[in-house]
N, C-alpha and C. Protein backbone atom coordinates (compact mmCIF):
# COMPACT_ATOMS: atom_id res chain seq x y z
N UNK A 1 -53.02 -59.08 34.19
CA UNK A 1 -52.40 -57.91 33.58
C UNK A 1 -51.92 -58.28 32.17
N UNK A 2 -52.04 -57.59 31.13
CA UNK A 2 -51.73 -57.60 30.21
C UNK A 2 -50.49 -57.72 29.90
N UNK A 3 -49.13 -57.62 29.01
CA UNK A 3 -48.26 -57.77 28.33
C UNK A 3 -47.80 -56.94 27.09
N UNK A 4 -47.29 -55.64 27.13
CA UNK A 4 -47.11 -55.34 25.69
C UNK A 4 -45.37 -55.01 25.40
N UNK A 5 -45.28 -55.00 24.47
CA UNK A 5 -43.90 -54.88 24.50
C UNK A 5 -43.51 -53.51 23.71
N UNK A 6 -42.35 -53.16 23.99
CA UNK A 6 -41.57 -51.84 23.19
C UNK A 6 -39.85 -51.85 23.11
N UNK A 7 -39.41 -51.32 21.82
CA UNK A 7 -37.95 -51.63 21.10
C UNK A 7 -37.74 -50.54 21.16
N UNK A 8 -36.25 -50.33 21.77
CA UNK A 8 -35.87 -48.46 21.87
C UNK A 8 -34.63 -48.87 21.28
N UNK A 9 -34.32 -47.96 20.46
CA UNK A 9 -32.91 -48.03 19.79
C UNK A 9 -32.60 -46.42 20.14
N UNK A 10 -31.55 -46.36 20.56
CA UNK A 10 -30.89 -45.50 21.68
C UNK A 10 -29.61 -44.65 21.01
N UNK A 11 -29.83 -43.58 20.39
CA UNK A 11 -28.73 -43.05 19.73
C UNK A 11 -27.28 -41.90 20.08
N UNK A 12 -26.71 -41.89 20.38
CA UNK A 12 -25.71 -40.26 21.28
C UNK A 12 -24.26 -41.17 21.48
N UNK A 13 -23.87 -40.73 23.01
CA UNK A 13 -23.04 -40.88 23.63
C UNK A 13 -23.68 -42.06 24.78
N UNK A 14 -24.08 -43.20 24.66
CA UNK A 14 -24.11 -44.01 25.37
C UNK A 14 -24.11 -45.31 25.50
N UNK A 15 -22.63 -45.28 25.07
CA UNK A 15 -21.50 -46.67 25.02
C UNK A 15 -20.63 -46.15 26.16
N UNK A 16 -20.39 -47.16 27.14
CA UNK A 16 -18.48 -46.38 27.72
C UNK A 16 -19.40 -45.91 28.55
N UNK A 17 -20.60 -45.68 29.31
CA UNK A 17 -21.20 -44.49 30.37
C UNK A 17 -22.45 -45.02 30.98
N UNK A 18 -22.08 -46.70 31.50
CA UNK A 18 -23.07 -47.03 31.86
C UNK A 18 -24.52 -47.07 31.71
N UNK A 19 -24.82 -46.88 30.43
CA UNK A 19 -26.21 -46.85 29.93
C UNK A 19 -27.03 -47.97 30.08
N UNK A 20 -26.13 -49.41 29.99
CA UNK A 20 -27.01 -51.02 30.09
C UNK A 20 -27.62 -50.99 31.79
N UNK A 21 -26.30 -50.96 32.42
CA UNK A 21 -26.36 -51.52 33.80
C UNK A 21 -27.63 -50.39 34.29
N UNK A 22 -27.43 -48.94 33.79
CA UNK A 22 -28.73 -48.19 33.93
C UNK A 22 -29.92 -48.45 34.11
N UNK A 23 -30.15 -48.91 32.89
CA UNK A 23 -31.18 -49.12 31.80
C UNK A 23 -31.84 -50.82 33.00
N UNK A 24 -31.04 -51.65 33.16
CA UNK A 24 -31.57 -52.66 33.71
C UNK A 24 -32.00 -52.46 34.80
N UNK A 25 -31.27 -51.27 35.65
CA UNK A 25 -31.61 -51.10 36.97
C UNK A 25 -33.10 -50.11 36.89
N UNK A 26 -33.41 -49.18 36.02
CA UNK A 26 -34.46 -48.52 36.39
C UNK A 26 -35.91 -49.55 35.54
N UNK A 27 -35.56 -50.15 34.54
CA UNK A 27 -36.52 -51.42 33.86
C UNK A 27 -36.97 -51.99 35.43
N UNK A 28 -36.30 -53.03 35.95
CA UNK A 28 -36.17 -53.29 37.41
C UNK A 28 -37.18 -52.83 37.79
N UNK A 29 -36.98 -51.66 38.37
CA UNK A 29 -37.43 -51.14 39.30
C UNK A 29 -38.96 -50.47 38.75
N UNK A 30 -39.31 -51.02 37.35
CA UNK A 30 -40.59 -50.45 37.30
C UNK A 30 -41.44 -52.12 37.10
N UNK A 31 -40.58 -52.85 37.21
CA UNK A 31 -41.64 -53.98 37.06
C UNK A 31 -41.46 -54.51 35.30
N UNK A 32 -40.86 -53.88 35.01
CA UNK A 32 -40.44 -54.73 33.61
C UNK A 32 -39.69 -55.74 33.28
N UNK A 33 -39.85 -56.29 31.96
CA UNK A 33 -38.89 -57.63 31.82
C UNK A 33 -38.79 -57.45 30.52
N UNK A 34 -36.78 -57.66 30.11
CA UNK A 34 -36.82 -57.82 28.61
C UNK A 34 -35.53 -57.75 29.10
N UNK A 35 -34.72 -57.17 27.90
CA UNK A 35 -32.90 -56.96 27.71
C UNK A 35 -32.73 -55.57 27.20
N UNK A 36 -31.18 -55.41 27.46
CA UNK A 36 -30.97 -53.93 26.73
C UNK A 36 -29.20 -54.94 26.21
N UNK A 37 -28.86 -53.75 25.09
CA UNK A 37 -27.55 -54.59 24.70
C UNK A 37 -26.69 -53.02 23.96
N UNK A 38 -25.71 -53.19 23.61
CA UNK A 38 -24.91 -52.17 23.19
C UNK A 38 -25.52 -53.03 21.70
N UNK A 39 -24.84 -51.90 20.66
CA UNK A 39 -25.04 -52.28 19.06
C UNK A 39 -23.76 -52.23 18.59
N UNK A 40 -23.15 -52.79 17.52
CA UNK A 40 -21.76 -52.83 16.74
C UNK A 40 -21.51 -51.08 16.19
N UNK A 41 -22.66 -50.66 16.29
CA UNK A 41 -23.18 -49.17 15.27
C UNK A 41 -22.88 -48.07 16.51
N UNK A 42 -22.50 -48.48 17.61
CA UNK A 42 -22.75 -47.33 18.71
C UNK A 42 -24.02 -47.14 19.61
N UNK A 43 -24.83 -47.80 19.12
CA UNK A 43 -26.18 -47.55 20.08
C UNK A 43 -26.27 -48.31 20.83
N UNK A 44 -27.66 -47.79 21.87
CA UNK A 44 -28.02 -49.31 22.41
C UNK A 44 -29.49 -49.66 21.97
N UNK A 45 -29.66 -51.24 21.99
CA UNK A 45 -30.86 -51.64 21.65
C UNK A 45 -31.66 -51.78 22.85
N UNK A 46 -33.05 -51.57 23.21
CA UNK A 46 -33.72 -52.65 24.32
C UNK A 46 -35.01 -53.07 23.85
N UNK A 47 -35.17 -54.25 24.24
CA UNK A 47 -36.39 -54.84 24.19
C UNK A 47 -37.29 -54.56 26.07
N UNK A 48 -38.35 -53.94 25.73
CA UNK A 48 -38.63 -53.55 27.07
C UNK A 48 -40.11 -54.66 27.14
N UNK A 49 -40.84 -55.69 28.03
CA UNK A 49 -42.23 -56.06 28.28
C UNK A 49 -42.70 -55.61 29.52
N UNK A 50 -44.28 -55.18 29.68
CA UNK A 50 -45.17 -55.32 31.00
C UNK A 50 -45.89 -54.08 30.55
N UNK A 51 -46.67 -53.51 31.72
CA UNK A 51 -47.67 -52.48 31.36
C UNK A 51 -47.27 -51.24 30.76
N UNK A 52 -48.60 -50.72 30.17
CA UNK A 52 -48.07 -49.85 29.31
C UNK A 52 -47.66 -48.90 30.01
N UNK A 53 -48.12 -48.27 31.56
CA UNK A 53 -47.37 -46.95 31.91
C UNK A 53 -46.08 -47.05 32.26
N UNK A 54 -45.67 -48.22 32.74
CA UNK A 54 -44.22 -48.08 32.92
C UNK A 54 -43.27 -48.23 31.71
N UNK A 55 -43.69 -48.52 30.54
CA UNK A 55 -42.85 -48.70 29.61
C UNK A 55 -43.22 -47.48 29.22
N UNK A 56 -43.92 -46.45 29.13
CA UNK A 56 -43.81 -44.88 28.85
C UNK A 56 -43.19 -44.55 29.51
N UNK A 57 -43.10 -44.97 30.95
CA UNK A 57 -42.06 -44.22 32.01
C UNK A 57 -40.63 -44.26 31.48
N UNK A 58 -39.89 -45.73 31.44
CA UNK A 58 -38.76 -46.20 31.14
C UNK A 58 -38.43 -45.41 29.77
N UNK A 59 -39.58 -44.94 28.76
CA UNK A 59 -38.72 -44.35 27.12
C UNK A 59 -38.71 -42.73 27.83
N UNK A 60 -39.84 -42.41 28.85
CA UNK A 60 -39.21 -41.05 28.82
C UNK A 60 -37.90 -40.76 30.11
N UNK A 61 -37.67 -42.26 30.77
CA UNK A 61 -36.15 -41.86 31.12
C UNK A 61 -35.17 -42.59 30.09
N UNK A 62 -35.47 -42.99 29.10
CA UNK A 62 -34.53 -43.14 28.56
C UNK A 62 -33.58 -41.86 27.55
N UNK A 63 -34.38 -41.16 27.22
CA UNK A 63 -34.65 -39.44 26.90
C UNK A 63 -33.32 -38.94 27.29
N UNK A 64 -33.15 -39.55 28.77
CA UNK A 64 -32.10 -38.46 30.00
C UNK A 64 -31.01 -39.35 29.70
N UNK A 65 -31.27 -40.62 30.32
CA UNK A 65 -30.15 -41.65 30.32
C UNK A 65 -28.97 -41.69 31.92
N UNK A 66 -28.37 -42.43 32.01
CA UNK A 66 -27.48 -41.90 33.28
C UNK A 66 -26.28 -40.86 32.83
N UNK A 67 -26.01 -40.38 34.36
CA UNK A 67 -25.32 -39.20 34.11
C UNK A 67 -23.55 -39.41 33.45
N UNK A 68 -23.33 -39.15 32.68
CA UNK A 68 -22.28 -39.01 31.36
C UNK A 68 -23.15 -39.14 30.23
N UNK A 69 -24.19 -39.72 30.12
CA UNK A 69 -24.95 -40.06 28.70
C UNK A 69 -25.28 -38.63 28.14
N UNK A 70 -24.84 -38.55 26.90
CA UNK A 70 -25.67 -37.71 26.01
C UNK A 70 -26.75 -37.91 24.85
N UNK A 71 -27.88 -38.46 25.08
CA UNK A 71 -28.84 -38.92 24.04
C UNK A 71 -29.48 -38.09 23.07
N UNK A 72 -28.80 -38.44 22.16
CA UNK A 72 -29.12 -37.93 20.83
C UNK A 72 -30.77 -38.05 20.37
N UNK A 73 -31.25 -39.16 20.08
CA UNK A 73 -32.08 -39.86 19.41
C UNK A 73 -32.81 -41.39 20.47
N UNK A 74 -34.11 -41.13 20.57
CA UNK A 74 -34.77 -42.19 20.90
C UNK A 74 -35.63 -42.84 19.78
N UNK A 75 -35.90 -43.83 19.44
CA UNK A 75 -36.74 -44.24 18.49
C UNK A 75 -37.22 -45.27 19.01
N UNK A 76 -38.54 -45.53 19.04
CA UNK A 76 -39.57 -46.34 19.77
C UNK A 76 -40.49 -47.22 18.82
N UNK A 77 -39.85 -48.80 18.90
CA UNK A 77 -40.55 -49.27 17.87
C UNK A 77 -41.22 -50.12 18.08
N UNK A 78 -42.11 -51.08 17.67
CA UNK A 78 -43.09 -51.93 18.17
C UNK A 78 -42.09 -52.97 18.79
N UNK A 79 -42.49 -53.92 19.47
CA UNK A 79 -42.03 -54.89 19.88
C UNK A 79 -42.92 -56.13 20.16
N UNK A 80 -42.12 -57.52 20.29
CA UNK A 80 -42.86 -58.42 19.96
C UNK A 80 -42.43 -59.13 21.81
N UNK A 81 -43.61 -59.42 22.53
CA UNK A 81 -43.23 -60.00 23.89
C UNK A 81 -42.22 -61.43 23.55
N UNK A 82 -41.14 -61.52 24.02
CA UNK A 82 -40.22 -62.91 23.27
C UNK A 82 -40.23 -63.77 24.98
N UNK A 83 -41.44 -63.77 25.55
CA UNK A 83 -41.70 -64.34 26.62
C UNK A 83 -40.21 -64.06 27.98
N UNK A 84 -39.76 -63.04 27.90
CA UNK A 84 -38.53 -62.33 28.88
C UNK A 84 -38.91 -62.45 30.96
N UNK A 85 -38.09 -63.06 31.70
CA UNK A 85 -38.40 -62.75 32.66
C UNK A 85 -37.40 -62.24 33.30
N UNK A 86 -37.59 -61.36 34.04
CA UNK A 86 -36.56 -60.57 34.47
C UNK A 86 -35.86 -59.16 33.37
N UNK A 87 -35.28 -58.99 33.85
CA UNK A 87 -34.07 -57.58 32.78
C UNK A 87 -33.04 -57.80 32.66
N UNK A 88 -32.46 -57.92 31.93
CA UNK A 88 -30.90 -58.51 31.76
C UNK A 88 -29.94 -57.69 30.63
N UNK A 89 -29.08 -57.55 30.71
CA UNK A 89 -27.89 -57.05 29.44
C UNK A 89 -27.60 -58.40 28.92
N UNK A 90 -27.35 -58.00 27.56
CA UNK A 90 -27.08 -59.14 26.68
C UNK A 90 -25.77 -58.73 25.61
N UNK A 91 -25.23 -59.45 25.07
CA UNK A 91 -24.24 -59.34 24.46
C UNK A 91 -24.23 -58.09 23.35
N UNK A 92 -23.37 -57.61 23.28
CA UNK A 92 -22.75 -56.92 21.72
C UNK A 92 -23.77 -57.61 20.29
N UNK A 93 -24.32 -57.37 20.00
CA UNK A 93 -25.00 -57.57 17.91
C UNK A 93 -24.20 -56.60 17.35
């Protein structure tokens, strides 16, 4: 199986509303591997790797987000595989 990667920078109301622990749990559960992190700016970042339908899956739930989230803005940018196993939250940038 192939490897591709994708960068979502995550714009609204989702700091404070469980968006990481989210975000890792439904990544998870599609078979992906990378990180998600809050930003100093209010957003969140993720680095998402693995096949391409589930990483379409994961940006169009990221769209919704968990329930308190209000998502403003998705932006979907290339990404580079940084060899990730597993899904993890990572610190504050």
């Amino acid at each position: 199986m192939s490897r591709e990667a994708m960068r979502l920078i995550i714009e609204g109301r989702v700091q404070g509303v469980g968006y990481r622990w989210w975000t890792v749990r439904e990544a998870a559960a599609l078979g992906l591997d990378g990180w998600v992190r809050n930003r100093r700016d209010g957003k969140v970042e993720l680095l998402a790797v693995g096949e391409k339908g589930a990483l379409q899956r994961l940006a169009e739930l990221c769209h919704e987000g968990p329930p308190g989230a209000r998502v403003l803005r998705v932006d979907r940018l290339a990404g580079e595989d940084d060899g990730s196993q597993g899904f993890e939250e990572r610190a504050t940038v």
